[in-house]
PDB file of N, CA and C in Angstrom:
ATOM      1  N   UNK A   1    -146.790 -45.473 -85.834  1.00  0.00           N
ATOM      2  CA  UNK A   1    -146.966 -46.431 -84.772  1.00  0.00           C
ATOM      3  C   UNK A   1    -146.601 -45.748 -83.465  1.00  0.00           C
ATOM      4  N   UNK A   2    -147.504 -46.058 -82.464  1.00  0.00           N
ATOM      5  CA  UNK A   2    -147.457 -45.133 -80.808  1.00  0.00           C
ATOM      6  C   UNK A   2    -147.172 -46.276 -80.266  1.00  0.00           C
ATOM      7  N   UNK A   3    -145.113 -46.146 -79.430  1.00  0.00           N
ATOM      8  CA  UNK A   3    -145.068 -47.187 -78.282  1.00  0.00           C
ATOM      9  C   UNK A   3    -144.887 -46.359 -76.962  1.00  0.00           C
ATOM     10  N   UNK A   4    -146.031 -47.183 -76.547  1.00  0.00           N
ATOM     11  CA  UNK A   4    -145.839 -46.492 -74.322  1.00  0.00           C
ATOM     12  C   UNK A   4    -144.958 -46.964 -74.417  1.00  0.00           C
ATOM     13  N   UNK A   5    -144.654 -45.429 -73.565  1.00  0.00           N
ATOM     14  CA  UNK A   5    -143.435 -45.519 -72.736  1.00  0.00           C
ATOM     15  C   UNK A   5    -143.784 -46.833 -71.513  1.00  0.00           C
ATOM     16  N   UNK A   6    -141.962 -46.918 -71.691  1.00  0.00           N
ATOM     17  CA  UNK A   6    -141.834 -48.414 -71.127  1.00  0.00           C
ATOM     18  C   UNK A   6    -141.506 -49.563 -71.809  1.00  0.00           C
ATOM     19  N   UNK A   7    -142.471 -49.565 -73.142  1.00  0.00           N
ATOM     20  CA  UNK A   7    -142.369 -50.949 -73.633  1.00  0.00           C
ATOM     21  C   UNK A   7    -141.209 -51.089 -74.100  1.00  0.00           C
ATOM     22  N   UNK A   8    -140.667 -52.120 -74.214  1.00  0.00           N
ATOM     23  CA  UNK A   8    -139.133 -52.661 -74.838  1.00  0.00           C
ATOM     24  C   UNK A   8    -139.678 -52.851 -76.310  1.00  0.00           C
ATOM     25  N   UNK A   9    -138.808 -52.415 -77.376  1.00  0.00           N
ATOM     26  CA  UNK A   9    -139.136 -52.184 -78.713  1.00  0.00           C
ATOM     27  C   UNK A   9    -137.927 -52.519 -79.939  1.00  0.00           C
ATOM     28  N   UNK A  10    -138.301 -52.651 -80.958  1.00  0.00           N
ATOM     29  CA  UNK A  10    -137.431 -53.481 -81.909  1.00  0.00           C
ATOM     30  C   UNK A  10    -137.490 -53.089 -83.232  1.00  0.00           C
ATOM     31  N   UNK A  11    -137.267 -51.977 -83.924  1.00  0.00           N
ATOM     32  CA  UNK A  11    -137.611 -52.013 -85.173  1.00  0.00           C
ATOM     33  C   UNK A  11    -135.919 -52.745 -86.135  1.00  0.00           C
ATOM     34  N   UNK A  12    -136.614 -53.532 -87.374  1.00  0.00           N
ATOM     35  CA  UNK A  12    -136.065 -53.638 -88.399  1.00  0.00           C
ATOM     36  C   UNK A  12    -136.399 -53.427 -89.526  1.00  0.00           C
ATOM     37  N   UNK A  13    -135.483 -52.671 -90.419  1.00  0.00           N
ATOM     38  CA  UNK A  13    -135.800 -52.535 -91.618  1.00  0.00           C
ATOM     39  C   UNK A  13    -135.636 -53.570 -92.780  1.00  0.00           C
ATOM     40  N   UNK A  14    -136.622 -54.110 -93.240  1.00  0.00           N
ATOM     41  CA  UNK A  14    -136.451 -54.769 -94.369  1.00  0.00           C
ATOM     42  C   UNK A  14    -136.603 -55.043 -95.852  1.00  0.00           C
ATOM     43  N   UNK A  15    -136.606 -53.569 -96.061  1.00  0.00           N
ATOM     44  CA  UNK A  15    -136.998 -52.972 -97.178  1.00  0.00           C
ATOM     45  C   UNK A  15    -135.435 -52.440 -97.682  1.00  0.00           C
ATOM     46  N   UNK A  16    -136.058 -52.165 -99.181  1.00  0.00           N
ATOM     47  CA  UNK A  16    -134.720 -51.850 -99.837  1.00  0.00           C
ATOM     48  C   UNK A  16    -134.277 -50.100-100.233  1.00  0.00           C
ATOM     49  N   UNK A  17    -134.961 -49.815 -99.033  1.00  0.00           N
ATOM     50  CA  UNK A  17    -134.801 -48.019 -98.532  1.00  0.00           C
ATOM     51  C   UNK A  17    -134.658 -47.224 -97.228  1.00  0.00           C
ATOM     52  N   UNK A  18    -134.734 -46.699 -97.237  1.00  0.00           N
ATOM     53  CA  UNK A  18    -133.807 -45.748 -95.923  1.00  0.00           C
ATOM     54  C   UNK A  18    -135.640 -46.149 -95.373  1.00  0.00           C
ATOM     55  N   UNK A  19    -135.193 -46.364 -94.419  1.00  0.00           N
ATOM     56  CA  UNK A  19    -136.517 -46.513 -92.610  1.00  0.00           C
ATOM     57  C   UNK A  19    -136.657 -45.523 -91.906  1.00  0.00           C
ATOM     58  N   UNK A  20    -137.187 -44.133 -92.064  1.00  0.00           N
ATOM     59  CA  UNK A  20    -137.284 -42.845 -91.295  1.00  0.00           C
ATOM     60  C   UNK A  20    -137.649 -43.222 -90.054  1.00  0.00           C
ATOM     61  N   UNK A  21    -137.929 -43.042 -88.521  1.00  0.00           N
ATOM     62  CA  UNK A  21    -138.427 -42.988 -87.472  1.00  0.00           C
ATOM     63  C   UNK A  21    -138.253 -41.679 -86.545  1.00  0.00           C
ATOM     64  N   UNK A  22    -139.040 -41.621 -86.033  1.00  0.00           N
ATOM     65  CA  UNK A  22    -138.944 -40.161 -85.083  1.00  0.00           C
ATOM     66  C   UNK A  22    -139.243 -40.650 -83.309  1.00  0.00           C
ATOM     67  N   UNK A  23    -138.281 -40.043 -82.518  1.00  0.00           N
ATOM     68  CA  UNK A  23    -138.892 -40.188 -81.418  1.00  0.00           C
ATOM     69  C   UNK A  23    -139.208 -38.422 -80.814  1.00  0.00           C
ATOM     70  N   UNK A  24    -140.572 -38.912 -80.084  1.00  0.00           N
ATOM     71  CA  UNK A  24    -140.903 -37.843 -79.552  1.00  0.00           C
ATOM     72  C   UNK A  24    -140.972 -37.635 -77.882  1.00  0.00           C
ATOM     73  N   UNK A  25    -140.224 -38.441 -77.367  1.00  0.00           N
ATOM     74  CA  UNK A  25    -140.178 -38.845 -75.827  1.00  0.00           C
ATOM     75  C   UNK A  25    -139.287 -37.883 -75.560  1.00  0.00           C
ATOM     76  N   UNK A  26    -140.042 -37.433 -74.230  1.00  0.00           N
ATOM     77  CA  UNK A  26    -138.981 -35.955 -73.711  1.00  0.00           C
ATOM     78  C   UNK A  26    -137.672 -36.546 -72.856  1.00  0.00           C
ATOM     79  N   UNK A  27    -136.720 -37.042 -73.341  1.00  0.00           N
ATOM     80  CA  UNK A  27    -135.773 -37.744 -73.225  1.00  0.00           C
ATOM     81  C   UNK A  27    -134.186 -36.590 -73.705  1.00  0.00           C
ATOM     82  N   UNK A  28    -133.383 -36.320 -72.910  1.00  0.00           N
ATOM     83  CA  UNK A  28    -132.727 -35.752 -73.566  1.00  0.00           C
ATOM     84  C   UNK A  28    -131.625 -36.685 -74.133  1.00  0.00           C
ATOM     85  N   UNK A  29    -131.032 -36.516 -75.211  1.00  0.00           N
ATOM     86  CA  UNK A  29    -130.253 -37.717 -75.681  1.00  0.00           C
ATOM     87  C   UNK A  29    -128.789 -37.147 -75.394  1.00  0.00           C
ATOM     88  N   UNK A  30    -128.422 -35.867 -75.217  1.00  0.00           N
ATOM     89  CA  UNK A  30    -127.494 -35.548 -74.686  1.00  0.00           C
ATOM     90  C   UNK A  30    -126.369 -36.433 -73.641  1.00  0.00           C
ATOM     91  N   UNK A  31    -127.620 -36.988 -72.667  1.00  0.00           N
ATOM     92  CA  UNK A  31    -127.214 -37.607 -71.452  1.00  0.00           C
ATOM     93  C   UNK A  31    -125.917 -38.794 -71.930  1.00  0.00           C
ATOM     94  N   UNK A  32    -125.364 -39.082 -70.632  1.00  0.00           N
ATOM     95  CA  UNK A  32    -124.687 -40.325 -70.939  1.00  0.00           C
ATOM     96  C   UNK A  32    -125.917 -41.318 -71.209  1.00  0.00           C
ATOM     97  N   UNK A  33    -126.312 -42.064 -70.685  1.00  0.00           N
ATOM     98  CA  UNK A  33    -127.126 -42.837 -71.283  1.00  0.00           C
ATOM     99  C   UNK A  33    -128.670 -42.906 -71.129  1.00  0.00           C
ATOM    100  N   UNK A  34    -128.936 -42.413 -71.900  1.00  0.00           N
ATOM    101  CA  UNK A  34    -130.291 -42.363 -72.121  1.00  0.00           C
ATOM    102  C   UNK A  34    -131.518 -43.103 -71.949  1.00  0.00           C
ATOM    103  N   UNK A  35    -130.733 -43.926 -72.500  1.00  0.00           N
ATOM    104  CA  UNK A  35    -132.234 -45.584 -72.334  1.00  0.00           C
ATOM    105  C   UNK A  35    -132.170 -45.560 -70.637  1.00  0.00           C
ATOM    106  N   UNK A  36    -131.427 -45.082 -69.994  1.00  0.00           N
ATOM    107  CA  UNK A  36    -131.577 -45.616 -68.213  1.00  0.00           C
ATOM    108  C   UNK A  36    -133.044 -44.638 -67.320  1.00  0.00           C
ATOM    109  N   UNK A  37    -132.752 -43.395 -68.791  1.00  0.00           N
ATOM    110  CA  UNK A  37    -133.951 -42.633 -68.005  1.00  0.00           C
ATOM    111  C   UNK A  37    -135.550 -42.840 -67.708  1.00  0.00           C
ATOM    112  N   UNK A  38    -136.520 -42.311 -67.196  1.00  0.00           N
ATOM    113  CA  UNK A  38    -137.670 -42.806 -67.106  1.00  0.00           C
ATOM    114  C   UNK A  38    -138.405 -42.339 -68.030  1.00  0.00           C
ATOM    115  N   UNK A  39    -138.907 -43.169 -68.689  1.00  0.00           N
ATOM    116  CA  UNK A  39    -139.847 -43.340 -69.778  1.00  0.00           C
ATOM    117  C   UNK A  39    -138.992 -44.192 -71.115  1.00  0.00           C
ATOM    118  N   UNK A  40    -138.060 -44.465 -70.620  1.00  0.00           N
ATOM    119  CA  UNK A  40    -137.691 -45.905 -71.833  1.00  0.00           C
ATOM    120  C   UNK A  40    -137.598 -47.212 -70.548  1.00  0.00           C
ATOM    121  N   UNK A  41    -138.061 -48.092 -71.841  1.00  0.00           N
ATOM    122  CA  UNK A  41    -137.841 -49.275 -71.263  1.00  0.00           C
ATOM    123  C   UNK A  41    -136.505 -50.296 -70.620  1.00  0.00           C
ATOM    124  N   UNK A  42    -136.663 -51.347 -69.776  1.00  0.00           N
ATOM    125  CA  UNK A  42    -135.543 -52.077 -69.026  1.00  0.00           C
ATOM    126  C   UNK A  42    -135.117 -53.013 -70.268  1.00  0.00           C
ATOM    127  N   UNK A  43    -133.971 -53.155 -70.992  1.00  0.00           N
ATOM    128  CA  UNK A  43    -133.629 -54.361 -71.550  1.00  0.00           C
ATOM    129  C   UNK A  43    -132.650 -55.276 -70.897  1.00  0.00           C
ATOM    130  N   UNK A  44    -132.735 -54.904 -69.765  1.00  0.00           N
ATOM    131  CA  UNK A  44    -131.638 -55.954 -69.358  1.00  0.00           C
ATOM    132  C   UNK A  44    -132.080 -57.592 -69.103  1.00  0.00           C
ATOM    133  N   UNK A  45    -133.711 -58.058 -69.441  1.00  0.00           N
ATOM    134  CA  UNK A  45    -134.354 -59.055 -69.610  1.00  0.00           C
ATOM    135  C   UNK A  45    -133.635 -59.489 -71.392  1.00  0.00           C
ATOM    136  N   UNK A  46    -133.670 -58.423 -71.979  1.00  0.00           N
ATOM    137  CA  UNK A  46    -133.135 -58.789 -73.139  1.00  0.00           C
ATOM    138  C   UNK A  46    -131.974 -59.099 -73.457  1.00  0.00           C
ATOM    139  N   UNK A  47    -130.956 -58.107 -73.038  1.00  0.00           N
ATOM    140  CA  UNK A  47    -129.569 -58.630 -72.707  1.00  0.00           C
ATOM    141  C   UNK A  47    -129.332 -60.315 -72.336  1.00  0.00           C
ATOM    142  N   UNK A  48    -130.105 -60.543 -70.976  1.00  0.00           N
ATOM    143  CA  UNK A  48    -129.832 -61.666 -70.670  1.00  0.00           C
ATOM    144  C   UNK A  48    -130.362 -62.914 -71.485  1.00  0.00           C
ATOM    145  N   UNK A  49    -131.481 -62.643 -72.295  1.00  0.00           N
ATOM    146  CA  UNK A  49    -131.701 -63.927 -72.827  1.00  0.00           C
ATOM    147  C   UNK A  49    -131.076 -63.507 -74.513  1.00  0.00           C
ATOM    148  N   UNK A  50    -130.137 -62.599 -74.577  1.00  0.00           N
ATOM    149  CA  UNK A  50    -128.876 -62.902 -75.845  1.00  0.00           C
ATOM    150  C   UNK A  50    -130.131 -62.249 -76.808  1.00  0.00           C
ATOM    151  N   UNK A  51    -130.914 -61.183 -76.472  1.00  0.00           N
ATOM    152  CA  UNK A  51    -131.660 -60.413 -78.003  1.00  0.00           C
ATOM    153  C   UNK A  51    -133.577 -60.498 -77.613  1.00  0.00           C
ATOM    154  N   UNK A  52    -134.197 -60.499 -78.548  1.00  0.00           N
ATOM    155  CA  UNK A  52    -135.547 -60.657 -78.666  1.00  0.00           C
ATOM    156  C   UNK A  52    -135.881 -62.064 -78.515  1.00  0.00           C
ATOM    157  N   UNK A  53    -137.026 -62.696 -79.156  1.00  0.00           N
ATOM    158  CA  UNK A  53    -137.816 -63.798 -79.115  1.00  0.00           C
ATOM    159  C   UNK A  53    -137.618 -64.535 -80.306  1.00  0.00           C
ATOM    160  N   UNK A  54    -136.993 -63.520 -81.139  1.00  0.00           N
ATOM    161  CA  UNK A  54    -136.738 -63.802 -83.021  1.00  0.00           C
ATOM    162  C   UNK A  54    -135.840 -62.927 -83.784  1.00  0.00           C
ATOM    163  N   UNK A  55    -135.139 -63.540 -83.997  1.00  0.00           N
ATOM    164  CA  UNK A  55    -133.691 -62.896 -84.864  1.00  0.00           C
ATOM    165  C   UNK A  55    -134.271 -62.594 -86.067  1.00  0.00           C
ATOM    166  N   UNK A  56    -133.835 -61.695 -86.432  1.00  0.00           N
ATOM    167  CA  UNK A  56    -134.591 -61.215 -88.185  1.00  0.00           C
ATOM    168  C   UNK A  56    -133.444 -61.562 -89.210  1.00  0.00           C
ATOM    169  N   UNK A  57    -133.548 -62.585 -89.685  1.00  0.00           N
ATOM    170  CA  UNK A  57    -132.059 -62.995 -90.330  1.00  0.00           C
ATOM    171  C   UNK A  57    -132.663 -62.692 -92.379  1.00  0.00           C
ATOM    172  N   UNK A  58    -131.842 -62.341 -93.043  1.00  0.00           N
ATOM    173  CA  UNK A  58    -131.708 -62.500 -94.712  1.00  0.00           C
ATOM    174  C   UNK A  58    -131.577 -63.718 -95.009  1.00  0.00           C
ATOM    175  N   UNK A  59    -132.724 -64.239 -95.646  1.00  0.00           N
ATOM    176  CA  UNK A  59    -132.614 -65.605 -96.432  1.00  0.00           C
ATOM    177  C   UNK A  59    -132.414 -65.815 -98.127  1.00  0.00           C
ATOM    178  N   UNK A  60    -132.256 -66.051 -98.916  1.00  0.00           N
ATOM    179  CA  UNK A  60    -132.224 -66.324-100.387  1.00  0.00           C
ATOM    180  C   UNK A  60    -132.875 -64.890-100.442  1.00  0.00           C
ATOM    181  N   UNK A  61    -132.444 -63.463-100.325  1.00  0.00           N
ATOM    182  CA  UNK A  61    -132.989 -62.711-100.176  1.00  0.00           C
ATOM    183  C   UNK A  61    -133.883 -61.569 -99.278  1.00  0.00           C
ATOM    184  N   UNK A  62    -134.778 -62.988 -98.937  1.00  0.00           N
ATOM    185  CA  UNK A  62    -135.868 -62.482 -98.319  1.00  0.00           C
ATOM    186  C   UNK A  62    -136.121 -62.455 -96.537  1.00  0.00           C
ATOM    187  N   UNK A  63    -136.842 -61.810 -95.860  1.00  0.00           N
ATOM    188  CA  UNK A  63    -136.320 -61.348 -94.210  1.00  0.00           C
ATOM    189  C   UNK A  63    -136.803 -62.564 -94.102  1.00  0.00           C
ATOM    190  N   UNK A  64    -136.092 -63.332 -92.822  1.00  0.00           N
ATOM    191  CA  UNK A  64    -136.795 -64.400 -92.216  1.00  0.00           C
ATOM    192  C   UNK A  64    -136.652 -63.919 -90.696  1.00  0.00           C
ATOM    193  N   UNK A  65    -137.795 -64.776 -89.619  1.00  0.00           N
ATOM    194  CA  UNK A  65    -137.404 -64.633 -88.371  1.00  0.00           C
ATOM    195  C   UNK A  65    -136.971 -66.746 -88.014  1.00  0.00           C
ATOM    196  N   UNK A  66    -135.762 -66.013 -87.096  1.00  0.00           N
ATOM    197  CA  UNK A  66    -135.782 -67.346 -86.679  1.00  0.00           C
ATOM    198  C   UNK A  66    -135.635 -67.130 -84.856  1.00  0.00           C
ATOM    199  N   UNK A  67    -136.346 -68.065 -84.539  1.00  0.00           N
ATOM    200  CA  UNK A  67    -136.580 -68.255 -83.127  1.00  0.00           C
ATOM    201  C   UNK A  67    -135.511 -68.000 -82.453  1.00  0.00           C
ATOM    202  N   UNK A  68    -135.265 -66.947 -80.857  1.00  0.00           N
ATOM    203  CA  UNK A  68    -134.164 -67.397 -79.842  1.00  0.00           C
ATOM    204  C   UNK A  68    -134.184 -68.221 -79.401  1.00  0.00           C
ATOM    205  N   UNK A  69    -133.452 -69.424 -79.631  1.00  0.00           N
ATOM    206  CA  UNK A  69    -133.424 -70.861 -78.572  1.00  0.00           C
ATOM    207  C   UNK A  69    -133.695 -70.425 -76.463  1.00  0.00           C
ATOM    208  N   UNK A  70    -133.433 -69.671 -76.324  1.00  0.00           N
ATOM    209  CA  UNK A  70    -133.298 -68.891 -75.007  1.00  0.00           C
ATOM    210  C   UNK A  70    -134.644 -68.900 -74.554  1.00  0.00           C
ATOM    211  N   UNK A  71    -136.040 -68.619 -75.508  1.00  0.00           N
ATOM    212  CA  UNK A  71    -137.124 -68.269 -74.690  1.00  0.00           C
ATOM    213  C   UNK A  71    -137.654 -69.548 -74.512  1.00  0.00           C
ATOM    214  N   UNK A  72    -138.355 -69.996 -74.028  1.00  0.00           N
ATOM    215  CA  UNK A  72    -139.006 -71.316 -73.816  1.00  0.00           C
ATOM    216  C   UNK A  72    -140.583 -71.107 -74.601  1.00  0.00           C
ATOM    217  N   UNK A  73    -141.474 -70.346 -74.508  1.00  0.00           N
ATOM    218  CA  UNK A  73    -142.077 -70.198 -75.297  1.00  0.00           C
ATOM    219  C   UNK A  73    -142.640 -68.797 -75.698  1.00  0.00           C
ATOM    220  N   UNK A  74    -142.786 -68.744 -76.609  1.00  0.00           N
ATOM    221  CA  UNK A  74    -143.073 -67.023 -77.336  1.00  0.00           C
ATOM    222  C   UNK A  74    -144.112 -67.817 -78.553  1.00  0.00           C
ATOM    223  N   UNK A  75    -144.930 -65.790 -78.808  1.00  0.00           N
ATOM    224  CA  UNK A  75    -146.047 -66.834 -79.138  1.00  0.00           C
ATOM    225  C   UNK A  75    -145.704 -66.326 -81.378  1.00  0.00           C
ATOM    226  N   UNK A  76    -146.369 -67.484 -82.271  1.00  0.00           N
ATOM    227  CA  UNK A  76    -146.220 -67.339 -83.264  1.00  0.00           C
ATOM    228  C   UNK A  76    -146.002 -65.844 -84.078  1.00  0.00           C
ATOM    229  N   UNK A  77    -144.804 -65.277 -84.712  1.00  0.00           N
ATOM    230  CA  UNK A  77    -144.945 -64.668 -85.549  1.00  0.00           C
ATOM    231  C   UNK A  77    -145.684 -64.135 -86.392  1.00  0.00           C
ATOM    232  N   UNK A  78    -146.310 -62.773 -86.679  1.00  0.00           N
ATOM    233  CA  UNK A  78    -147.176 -62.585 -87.605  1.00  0.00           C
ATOM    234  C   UNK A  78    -146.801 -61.319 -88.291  1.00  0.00           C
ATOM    235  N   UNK A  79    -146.650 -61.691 -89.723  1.00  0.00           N
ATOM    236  CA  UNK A  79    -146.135 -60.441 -90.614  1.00  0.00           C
ATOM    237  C   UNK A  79    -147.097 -59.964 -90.951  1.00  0.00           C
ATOM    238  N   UNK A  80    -147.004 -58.405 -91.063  1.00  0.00           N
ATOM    239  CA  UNK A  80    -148.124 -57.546 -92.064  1.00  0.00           C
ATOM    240  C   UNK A  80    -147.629 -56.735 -92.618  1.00  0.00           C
ATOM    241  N   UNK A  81    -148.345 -56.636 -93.663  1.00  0.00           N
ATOM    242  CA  UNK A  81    -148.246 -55.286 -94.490  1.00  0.00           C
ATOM    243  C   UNK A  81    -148.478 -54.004 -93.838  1.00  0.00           C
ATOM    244  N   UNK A  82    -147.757 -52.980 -93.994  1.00  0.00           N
ATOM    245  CA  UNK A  82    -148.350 -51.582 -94.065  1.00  0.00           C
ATOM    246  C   UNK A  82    -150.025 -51.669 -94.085  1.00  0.00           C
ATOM    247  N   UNK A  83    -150.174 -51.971 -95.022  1.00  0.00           N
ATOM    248  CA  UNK A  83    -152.080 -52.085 -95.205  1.00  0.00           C
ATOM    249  C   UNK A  83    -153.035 -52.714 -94.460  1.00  0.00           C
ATOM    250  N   UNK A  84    -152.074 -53.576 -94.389  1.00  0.00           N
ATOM    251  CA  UNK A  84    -152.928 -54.859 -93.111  1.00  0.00           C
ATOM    252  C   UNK A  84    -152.460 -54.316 -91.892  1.00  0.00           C
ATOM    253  N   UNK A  85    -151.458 -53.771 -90.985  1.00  0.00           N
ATOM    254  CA  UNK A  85    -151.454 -53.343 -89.717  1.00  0.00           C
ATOM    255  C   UNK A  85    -151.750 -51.845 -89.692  1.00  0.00           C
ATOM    256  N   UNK A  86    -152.541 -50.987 -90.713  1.00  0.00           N
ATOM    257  CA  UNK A  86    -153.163 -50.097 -90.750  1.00  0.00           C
ATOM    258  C   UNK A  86    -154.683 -50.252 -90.635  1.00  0.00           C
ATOM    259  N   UNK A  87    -155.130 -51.349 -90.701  1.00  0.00           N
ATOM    260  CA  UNK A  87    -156.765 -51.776 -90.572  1.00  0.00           C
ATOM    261  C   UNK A  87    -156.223 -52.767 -89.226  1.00  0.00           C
ATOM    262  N   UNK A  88    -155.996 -53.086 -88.981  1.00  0.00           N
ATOM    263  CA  UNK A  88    -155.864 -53.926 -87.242  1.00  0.00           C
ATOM    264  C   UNK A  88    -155.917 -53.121 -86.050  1.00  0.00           C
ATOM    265  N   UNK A  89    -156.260 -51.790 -86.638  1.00  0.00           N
ATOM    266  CA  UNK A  89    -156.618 -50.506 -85.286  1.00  0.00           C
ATOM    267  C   UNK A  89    -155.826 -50.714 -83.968  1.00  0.00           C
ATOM    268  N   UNK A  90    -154.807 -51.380 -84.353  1.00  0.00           N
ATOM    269  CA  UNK A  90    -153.887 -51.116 -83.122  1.00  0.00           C
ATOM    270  C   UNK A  90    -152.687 -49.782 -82.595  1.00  0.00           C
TER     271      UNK A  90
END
């Protein structure tokens, strides 16, 4: 998966194995703080409304999202498979 730089981003793992990810943004991580440099995104929209649009919470097991009361409206959730967001050519 390719995120422009910029976008504010969220991965969770919800699988019952290690989640590899790589970044390739010429970012040195050395720095004191990193996310402030240019080419990552601002979360301080996120900060303030207390997280994302949807909390990824464990239910009887299984991942659920449940809504931030904070946004007023965000638009429906949609899960996919590996398989299915590999044919959605996004």
């Amino acid at each position: 998966m390719f995120i422009p730089s910029g976008t504010g981003h969220l991965v969770v793992n919800t699988g019952k194995t290690w989640l590899v990810t790589r970044d390739d943004s010429p970012v040195n991580f050395a720095e004191v703080d990193p996310v402030s440099l240019p080419g990552h995104a601002d979360y301080k929209a996120v900060q303030k409304m207390h997280g994302f649009a949807y909390y990824c919470v464990e239910e009887n097991g299984e991942p659920k999202l449940v809504k931030n009361g904070n946004y007023k409206s965000v638009p429906a959730p949609i899960w996919l498979t590996p398989q299915e967001y590999a044919t959605q050519g996004v």
